[in-house]
PDB file of N, CA and C in Angstrom:
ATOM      1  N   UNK A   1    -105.972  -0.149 -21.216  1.00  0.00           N
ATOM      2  CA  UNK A   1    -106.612   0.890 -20.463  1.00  0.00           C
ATOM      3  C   UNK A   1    -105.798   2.180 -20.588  1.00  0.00           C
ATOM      4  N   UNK A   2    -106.588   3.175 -20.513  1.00  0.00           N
ATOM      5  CA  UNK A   2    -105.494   4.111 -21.101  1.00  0.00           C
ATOM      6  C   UNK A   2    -106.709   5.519 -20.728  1.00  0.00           C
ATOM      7  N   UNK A   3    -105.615   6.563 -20.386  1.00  0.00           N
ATOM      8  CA  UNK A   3    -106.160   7.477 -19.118  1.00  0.00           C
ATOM      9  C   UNK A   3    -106.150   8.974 -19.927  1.00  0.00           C
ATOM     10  N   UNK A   4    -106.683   9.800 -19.982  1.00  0.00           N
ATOM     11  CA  UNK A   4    -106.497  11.174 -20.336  1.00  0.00           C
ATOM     12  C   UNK A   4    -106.526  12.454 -19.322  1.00  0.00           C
ATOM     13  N   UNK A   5    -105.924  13.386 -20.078  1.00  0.00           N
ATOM     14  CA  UNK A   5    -106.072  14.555 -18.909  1.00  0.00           C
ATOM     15  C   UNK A   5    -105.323  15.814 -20.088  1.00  0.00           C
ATOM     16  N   UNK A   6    -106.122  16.365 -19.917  1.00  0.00           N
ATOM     17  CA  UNK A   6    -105.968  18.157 -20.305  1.00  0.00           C
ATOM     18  C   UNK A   6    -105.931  19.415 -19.643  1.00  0.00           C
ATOM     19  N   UNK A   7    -104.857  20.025 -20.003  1.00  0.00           N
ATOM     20  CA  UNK A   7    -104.466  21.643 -19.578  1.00  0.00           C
ATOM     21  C   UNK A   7    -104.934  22.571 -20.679  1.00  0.00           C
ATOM     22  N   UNK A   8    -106.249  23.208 -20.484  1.00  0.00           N
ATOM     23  CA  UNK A   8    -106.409  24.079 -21.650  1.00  0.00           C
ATOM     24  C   UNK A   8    -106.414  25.602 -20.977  1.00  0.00           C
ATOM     25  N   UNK A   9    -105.803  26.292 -22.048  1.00  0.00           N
ATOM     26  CA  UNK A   9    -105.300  27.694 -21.841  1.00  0.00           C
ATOM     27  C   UNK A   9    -104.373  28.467 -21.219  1.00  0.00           C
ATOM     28  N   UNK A  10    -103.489  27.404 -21.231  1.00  0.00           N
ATOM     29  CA  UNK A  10    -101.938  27.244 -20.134  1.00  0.00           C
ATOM     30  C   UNK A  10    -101.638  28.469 -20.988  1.00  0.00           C
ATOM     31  N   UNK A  11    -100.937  29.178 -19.949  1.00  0.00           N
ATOM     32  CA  UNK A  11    -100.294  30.676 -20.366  1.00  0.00           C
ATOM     33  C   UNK A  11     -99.162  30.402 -21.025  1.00  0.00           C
ATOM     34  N   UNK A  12     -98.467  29.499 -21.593  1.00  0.00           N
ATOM     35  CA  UNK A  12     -97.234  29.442 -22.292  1.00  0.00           C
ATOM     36  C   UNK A  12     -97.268  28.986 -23.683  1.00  0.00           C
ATOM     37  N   UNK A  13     -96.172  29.509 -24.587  1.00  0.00           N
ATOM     38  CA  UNK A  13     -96.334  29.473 -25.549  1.00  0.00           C
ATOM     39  C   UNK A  13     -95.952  27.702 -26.155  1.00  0.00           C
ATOM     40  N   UNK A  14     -96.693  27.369 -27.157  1.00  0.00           N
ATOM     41  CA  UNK A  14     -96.542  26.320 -27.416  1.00  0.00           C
ATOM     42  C   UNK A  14     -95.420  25.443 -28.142  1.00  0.00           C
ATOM     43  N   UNK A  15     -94.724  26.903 -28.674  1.00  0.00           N
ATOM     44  CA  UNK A  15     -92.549  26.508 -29.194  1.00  0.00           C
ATOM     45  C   UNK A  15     -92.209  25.942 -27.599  1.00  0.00           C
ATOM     46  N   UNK A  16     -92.502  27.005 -27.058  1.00  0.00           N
ATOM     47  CA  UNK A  16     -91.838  26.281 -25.270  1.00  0.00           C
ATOM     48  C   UNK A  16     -91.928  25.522 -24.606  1.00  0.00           C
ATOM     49  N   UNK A  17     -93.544  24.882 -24.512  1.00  0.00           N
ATOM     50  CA  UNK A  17     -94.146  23.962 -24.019  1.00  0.00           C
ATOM     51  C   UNK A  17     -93.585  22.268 -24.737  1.00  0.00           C
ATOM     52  N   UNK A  18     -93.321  22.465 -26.025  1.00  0.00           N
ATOM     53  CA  UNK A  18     -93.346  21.751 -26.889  1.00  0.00           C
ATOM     54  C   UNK A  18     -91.970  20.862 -26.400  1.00  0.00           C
ATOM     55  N   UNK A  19     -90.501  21.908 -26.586  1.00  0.00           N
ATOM     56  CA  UNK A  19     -89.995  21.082 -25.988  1.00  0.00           C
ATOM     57  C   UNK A  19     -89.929  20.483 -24.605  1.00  0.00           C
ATOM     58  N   UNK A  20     -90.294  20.502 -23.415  1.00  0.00           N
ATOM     59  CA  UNK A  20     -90.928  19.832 -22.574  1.00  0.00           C
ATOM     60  C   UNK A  20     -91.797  18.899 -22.286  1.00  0.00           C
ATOM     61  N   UNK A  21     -92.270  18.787 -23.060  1.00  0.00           N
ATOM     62  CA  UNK A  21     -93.397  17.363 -23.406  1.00  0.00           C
ATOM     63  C   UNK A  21     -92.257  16.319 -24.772  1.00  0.00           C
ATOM     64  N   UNK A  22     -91.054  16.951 -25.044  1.00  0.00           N
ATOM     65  CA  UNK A  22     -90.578  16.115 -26.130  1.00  0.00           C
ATOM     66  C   UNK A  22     -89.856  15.096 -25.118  1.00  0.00           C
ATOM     67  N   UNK A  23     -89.355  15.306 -23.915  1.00  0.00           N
ATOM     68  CA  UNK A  23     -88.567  14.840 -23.001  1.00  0.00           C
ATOM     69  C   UNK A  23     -89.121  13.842 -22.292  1.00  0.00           C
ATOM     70  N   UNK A  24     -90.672  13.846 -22.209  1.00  0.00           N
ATOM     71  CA  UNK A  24     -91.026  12.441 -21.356  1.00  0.00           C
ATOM     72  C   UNK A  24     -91.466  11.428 -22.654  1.00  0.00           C
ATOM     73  N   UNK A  25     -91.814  12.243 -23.651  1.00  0.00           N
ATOM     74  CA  UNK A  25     -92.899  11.176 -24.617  1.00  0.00           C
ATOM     75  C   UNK A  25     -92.409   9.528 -24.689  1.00  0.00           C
ATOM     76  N   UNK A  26     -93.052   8.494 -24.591  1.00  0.00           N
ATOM     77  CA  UNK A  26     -92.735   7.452 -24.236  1.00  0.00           C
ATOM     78  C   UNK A  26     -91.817   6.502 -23.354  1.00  0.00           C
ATOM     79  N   UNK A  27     -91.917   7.509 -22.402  1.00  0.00           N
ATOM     80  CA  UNK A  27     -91.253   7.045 -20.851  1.00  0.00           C
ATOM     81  C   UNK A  27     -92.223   6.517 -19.910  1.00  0.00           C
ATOM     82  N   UNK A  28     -91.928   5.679 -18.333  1.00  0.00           N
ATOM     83  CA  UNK A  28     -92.333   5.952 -17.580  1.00  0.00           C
ATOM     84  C   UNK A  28     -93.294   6.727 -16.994  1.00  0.00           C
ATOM     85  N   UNK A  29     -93.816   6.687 -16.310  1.00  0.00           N
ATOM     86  CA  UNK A  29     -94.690   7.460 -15.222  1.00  0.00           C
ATOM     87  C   UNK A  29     -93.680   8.243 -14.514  1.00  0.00           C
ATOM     88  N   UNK A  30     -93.203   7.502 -13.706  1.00  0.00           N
ATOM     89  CA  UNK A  30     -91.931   7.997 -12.639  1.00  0.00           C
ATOM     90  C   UNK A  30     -91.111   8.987 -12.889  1.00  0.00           C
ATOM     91  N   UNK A  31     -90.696   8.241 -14.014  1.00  0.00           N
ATOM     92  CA  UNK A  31     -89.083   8.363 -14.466  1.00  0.00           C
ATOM     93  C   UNK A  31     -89.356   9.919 -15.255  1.00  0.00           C
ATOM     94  N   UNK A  32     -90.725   9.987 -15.385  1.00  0.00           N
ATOM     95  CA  UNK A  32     -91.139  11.111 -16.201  1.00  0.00           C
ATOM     96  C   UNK A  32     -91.538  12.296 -15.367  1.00  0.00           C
ATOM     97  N   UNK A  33     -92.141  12.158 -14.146  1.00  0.00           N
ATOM     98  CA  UNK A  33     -92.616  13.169 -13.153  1.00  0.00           C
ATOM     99  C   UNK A  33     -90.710  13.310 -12.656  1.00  0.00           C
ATOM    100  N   UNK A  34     -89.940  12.197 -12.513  1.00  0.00           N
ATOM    101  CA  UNK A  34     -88.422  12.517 -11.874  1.00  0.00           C
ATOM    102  C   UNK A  34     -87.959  13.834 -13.363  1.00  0.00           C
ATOM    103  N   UNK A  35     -87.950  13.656 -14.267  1.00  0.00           N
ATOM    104  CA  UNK A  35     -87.544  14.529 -14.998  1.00  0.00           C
ATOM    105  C   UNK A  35     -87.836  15.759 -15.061  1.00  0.00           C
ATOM    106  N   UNK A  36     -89.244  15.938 -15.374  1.00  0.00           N
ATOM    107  CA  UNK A  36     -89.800  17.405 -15.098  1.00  0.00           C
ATOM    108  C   UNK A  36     -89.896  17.792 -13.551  1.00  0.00           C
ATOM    109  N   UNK A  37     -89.474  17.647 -12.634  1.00  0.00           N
ATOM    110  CA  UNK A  37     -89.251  17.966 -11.339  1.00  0.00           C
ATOM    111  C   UNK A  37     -87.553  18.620 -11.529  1.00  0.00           C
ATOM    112  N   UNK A  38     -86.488  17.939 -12.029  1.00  0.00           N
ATOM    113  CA  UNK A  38     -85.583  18.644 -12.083  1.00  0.00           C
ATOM    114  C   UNK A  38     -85.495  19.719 -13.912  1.00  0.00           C
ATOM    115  N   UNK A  39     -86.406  19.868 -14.351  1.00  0.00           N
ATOM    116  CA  UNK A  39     -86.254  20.628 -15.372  1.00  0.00           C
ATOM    117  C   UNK A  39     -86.334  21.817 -15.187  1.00  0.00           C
ATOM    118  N   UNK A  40     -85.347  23.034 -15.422  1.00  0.00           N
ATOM    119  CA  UNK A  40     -85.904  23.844 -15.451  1.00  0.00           C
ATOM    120  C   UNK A  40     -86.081  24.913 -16.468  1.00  0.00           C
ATOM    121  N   UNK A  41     -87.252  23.972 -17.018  1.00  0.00           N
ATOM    122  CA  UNK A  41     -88.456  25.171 -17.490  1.00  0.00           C
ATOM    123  C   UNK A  41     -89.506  25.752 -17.214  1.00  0.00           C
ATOM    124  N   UNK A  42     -89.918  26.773 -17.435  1.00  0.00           N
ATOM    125  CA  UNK A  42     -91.398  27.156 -17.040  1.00  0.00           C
ATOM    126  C   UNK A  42     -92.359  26.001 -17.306  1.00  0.00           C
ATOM    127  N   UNK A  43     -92.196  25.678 -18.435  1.00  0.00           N
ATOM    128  CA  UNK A  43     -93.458  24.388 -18.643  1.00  0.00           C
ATOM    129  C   UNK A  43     -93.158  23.291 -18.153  1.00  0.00           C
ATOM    130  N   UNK A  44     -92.509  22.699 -16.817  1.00  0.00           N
ATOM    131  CA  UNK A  44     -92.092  22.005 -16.817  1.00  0.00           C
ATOM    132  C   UNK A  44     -93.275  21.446 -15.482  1.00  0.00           C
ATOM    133  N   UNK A  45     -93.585  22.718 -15.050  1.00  0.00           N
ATOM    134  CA  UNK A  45     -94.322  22.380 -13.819  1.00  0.00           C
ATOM    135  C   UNK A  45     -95.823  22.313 -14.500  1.00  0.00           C
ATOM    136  N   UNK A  46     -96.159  22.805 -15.448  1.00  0.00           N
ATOM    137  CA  UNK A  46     -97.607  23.022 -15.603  1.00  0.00           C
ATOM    138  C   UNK A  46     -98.046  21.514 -16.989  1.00  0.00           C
ATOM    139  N   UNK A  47     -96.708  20.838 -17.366  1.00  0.00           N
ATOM    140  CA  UNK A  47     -96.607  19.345 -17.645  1.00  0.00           C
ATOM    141  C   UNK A  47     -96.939  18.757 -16.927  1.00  0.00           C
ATOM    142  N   UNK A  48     -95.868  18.783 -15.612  1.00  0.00           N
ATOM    143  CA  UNK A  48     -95.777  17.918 -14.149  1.00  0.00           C
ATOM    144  C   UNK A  48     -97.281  17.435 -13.665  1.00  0.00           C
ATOM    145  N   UNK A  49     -97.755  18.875 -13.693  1.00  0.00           N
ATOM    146  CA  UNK A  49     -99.179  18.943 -13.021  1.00  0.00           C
ATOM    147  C   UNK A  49    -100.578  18.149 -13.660  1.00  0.00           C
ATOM    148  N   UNK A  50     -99.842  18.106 -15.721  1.00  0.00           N
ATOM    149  CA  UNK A  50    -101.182  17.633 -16.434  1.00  0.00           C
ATOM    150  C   UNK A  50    -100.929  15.728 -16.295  1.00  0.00           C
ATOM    151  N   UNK A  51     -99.417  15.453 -16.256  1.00  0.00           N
ATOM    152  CA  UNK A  51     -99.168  14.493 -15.573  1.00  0.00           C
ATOM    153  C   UNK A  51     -99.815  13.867 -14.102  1.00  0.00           C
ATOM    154  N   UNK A  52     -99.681  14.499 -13.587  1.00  0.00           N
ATOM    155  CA  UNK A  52    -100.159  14.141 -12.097  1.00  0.00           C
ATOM    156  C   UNK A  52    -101.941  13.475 -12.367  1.00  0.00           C
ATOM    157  N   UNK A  53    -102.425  14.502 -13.305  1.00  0.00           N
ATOM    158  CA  UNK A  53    -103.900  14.130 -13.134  1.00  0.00           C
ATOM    159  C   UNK A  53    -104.147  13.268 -13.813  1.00  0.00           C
ATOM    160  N   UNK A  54    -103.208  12.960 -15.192  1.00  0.00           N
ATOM    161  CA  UNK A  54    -103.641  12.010 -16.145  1.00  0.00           C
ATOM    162  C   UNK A  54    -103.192  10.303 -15.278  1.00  0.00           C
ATOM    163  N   UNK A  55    -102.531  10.226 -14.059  1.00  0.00           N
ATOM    164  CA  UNK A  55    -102.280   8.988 -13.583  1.00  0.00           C
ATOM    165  C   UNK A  55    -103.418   9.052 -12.138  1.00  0.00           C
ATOM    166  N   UNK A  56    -104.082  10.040 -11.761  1.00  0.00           N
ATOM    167  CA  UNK A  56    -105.018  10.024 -10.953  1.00  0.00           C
ATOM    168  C   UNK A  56    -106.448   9.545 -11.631  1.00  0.00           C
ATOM    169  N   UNK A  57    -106.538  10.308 -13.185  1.00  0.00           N
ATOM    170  CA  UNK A  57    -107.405   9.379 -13.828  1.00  0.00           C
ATOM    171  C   UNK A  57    -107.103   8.005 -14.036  1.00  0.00           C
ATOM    172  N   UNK A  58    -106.524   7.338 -14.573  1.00  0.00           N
ATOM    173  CA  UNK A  58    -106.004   6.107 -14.458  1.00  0.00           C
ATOM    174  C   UNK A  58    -106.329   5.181 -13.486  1.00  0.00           C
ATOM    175  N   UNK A  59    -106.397   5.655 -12.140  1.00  0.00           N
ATOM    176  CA  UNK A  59    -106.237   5.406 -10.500  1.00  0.00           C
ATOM    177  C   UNK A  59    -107.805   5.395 -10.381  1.00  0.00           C
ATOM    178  N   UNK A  60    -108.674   6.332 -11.179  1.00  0.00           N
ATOM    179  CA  UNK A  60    -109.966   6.720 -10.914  1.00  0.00           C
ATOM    180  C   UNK A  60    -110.475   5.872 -11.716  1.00  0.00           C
ATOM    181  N   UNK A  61    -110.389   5.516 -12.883  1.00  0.00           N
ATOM    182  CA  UNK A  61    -110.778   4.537 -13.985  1.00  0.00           C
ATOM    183  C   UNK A  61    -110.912   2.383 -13.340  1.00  0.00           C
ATOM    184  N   UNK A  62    -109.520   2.797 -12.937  1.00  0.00           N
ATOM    185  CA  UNK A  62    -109.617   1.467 -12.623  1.00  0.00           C
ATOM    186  C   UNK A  62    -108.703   1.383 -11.119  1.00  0.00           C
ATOM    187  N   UNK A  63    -109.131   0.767 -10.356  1.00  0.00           N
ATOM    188  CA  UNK A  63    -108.103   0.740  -9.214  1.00  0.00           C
ATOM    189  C   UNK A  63    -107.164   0.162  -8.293  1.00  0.00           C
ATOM    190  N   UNK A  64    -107.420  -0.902  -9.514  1.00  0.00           N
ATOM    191  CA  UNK A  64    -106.013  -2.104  -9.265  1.00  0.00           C
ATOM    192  C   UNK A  64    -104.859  -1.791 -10.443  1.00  0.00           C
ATOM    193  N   UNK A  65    -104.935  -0.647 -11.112  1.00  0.00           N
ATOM    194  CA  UNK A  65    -104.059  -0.222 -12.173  1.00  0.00           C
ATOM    195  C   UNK A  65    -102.705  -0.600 -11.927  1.00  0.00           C
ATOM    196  N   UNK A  66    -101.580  -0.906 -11.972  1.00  0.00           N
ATOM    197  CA  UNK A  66    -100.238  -0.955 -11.371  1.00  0.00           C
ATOM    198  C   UNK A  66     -99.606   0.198 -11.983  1.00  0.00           C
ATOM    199  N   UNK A  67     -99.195   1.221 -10.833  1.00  0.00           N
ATOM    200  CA  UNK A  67     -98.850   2.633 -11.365  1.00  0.00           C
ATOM    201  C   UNK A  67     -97.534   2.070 -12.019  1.00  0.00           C
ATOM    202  N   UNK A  68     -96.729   1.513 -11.507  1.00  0.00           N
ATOM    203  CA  UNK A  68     -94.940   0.939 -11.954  1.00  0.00           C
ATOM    204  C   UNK A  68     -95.182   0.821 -13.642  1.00  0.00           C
ATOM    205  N   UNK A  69     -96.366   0.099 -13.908  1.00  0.00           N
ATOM    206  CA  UNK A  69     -96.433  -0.214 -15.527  1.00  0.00           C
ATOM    207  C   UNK A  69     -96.665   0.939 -16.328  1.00  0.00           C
ATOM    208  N   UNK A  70     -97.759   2.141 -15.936  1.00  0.00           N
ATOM    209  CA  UNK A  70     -97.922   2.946 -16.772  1.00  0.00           C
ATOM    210  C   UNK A  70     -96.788   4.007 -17.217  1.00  0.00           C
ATOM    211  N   UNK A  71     -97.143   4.223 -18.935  1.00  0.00           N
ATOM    212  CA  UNK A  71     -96.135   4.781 -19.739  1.00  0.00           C
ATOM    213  C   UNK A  71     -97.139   5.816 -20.567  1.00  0.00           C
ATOM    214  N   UNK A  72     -96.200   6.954 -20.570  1.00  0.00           N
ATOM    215  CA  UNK A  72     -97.014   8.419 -21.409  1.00  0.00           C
ATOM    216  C   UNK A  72     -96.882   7.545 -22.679  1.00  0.00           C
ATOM    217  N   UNK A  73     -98.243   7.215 -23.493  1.00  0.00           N
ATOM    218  CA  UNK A  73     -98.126   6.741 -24.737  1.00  0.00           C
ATOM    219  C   UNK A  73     -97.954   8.161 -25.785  1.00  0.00           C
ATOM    220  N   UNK A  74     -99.348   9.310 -25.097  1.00  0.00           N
ATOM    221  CA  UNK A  74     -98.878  10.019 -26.460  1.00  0.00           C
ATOM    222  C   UNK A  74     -99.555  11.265 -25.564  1.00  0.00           C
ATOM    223  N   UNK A  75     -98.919  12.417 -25.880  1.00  0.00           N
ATOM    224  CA  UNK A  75     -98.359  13.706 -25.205  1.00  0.00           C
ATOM    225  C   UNK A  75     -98.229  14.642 -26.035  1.00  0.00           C
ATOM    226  N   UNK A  76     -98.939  16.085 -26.443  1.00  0.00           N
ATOM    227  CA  UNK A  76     -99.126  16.984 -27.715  1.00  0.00           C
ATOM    228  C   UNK A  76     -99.417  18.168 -26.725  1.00  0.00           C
ATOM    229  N   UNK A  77     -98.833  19.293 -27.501  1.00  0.00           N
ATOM    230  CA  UNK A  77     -99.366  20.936 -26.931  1.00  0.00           C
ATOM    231  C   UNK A  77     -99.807  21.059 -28.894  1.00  0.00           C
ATOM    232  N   UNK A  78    -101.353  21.845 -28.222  1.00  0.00           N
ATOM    233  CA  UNK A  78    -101.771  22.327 -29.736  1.00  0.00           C
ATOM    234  C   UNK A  78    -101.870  24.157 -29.600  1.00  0.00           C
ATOM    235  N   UNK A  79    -102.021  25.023 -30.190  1.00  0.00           N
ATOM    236  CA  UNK A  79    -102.154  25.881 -30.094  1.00  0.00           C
ATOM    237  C   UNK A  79    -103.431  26.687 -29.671  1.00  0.00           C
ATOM    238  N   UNK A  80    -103.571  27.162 -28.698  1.00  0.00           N
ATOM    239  CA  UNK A  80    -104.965  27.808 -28.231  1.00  0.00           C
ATOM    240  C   UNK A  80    -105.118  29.114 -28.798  1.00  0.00           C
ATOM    241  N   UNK A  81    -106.415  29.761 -28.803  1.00  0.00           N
ATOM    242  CA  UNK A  81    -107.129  30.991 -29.091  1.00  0.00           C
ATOM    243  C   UNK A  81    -106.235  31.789 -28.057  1.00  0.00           C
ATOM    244  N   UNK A  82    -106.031  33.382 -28.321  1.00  0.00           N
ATOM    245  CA  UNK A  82    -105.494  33.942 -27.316  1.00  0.00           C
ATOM    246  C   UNK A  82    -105.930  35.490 -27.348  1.00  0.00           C
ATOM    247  N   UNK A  83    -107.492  35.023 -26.955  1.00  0.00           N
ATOM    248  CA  UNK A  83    -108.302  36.571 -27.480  1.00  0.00           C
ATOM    249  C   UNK A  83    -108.407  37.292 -26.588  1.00  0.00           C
ATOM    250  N   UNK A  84    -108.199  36.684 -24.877  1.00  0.00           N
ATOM    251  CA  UNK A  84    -107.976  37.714 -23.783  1.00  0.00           C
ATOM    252  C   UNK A  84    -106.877  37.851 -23.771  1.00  0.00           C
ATOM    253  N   UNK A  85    -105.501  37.645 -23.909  1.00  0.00           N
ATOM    254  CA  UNK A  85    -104.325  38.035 -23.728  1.00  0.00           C
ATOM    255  C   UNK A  85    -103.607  38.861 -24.926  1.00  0.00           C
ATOM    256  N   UNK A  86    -104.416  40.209 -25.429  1.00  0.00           N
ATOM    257  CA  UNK A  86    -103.952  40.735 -26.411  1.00  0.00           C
ATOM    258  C   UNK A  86    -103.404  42.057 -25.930  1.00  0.00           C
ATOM    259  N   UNK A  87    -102.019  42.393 -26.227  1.00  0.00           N
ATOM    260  CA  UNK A  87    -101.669  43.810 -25.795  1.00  0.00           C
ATOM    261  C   UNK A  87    -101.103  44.445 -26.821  1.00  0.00           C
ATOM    262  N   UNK A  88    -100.845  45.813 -26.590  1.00  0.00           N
ATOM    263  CA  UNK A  88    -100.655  47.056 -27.749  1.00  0.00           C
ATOM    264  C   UNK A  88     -99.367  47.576 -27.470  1.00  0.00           C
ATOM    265  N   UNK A  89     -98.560  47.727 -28.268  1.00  0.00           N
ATOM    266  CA  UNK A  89     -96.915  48.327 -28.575  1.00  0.00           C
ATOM    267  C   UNK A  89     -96.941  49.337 -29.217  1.00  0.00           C
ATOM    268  N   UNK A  90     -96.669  50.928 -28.576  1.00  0.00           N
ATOM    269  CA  UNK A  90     -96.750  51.755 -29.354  1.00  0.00           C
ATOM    270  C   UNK A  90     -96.127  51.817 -30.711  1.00  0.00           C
ATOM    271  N   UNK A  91     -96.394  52.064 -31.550  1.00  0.00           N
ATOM    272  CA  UNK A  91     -95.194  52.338 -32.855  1.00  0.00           C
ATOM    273  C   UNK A  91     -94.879  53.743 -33.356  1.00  0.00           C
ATOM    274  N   UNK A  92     -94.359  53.773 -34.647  1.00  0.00           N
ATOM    275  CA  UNK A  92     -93.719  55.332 -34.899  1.00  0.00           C
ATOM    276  C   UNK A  92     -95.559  56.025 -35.363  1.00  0.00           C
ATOM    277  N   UNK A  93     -95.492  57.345 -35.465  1.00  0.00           N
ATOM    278  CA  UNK A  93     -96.507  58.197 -36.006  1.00  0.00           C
ATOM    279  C   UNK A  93     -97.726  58.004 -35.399  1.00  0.00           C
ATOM    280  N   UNK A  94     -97.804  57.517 -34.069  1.00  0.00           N
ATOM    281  CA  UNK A  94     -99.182  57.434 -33.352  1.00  0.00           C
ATOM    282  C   UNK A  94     -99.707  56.024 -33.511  1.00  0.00           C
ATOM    283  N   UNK A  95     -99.087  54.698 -34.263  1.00  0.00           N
ATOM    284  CA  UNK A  95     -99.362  53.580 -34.473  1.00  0.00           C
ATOM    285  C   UNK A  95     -99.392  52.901 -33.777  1.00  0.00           C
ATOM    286  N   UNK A  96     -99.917  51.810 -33.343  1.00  0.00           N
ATOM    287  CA  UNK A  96    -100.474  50.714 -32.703  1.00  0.00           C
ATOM    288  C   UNK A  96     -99.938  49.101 -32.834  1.00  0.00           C
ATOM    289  N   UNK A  97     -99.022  48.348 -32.766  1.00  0.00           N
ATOM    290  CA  UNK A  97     -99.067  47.117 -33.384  1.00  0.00           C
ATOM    291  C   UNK A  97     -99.333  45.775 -31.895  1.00  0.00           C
ATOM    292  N   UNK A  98    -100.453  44.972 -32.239  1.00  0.00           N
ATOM    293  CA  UNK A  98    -100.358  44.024 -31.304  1.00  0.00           C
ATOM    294  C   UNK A  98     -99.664  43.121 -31.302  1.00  0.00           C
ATOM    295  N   UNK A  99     -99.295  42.990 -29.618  1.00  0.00           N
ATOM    296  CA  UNK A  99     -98.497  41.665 -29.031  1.00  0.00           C
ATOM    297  C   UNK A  99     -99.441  40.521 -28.898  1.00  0.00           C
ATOM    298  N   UNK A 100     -99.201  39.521 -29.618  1.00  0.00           N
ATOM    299  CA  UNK A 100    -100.172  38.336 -29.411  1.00  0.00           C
ATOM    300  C   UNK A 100     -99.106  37.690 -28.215  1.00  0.00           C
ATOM    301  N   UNK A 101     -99.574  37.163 -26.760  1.00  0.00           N
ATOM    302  CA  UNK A 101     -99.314  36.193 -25.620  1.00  0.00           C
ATOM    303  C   UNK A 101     -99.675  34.850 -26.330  1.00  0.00           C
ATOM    304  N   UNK A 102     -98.633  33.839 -26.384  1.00  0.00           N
ATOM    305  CA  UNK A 102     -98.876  32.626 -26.683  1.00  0.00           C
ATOM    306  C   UNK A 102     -99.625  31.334 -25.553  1.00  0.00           C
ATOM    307  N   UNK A 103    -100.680  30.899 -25.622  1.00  0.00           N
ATOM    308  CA  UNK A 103    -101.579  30.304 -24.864  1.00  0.00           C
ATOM    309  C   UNK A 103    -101.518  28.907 -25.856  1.00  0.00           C
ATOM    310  N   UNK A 104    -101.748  27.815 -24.694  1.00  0.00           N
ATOM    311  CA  UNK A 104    -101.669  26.479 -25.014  1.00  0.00           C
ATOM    312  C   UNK A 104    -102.608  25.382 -24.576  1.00  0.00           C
ATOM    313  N   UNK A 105    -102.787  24.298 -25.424  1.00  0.00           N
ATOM    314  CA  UNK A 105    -103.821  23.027 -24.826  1.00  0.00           C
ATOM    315  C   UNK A 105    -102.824  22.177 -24.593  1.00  0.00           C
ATOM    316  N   UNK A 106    -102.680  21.504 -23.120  1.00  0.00           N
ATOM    317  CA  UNK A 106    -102.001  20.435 -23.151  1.00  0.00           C
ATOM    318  C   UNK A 106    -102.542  19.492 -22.881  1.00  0.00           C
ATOM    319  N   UNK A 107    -102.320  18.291 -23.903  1.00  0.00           N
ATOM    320  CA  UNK A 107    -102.791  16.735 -23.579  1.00  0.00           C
ATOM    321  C   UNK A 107    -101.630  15.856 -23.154  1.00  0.00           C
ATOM    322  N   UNK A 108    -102.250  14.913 -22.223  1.00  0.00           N
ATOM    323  CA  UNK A 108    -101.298  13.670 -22.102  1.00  0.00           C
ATOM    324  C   UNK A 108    -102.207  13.071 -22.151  1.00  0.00           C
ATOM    325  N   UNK A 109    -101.673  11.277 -22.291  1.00  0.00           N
ATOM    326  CA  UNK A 109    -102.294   9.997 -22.414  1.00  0.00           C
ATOM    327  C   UNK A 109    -102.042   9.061 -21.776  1.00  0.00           C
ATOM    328  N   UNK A 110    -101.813   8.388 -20.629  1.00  0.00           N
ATOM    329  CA  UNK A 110    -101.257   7.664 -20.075  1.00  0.00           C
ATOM    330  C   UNK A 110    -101.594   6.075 -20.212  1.00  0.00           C
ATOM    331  N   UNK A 111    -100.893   5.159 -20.703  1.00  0.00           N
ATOM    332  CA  UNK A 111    -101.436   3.791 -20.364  1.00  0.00           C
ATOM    333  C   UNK A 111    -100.828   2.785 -19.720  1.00  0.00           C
ATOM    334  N   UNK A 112    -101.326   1.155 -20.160  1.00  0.00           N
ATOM    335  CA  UNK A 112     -99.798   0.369 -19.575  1.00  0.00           C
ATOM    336  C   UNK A 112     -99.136   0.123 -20.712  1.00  0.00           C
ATOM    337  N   UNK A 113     -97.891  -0.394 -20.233  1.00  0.00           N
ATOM    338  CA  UNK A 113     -97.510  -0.557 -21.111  1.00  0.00           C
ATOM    339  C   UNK A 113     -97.294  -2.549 -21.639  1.00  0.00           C
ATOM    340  N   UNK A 114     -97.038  -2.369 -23.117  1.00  0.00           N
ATOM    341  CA  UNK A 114     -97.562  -3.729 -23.487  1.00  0.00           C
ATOM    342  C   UNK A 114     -96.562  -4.370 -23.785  1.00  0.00           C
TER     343      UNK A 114
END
């Protein structure tokens, strides 16, 4: 049995996000919300959070699940579109160059483990 949950269009960039999701991948449930609770990164809370829902699905799926067993099987930030978050940096001679804001999809997967 095995649970999903997605964060799409998380305001952080996905170099950043990335390492933060490298830190739980095939851990615990627990041991994994205990980690990103003392991390401090920005992505650490908006993990925490895609965590939280992917073991509430789980909980919602089936409801004799035993939370103690479930383990993040597999955990990815992919890169999102970032067509509202575009801004302008003046340059020399009246020029223009855009700042692309890095925006992210986050997946987790939660199951038991076997």
């Amino acid at each position: 049995m095995e649970a999903t949950a997605k964060a799409r269009f998380q305001r952080i960039s996905p170099r950043k996000a990335r390492t933060v999701v490298d830190l739980i991948r095939g851990k615990n449930v627990a041991v994994a919300l205990d980690e990103l609770k003392w991390t401090p990164k920005s992505a650490a809370q908006i993990v925490a959070k895609v965590l939280d829902s992917a073991v509430a699905n789980a909980r919602q799926q089936n409801e004799s699940v035993d939370l103690d067993a479930l383990v993040v099987k597999t955990v990815f930030v992919d890169k999102a579109p970032n067509q509202h978050m575009r801004r302008w940096r003046p340059r020399a001679m009246g020029r223009a160059t855009r700042i692309q804001k890095g925006m992210s999809h986050i997946t987790i997967v939660v199951g038991e483990q076997e």
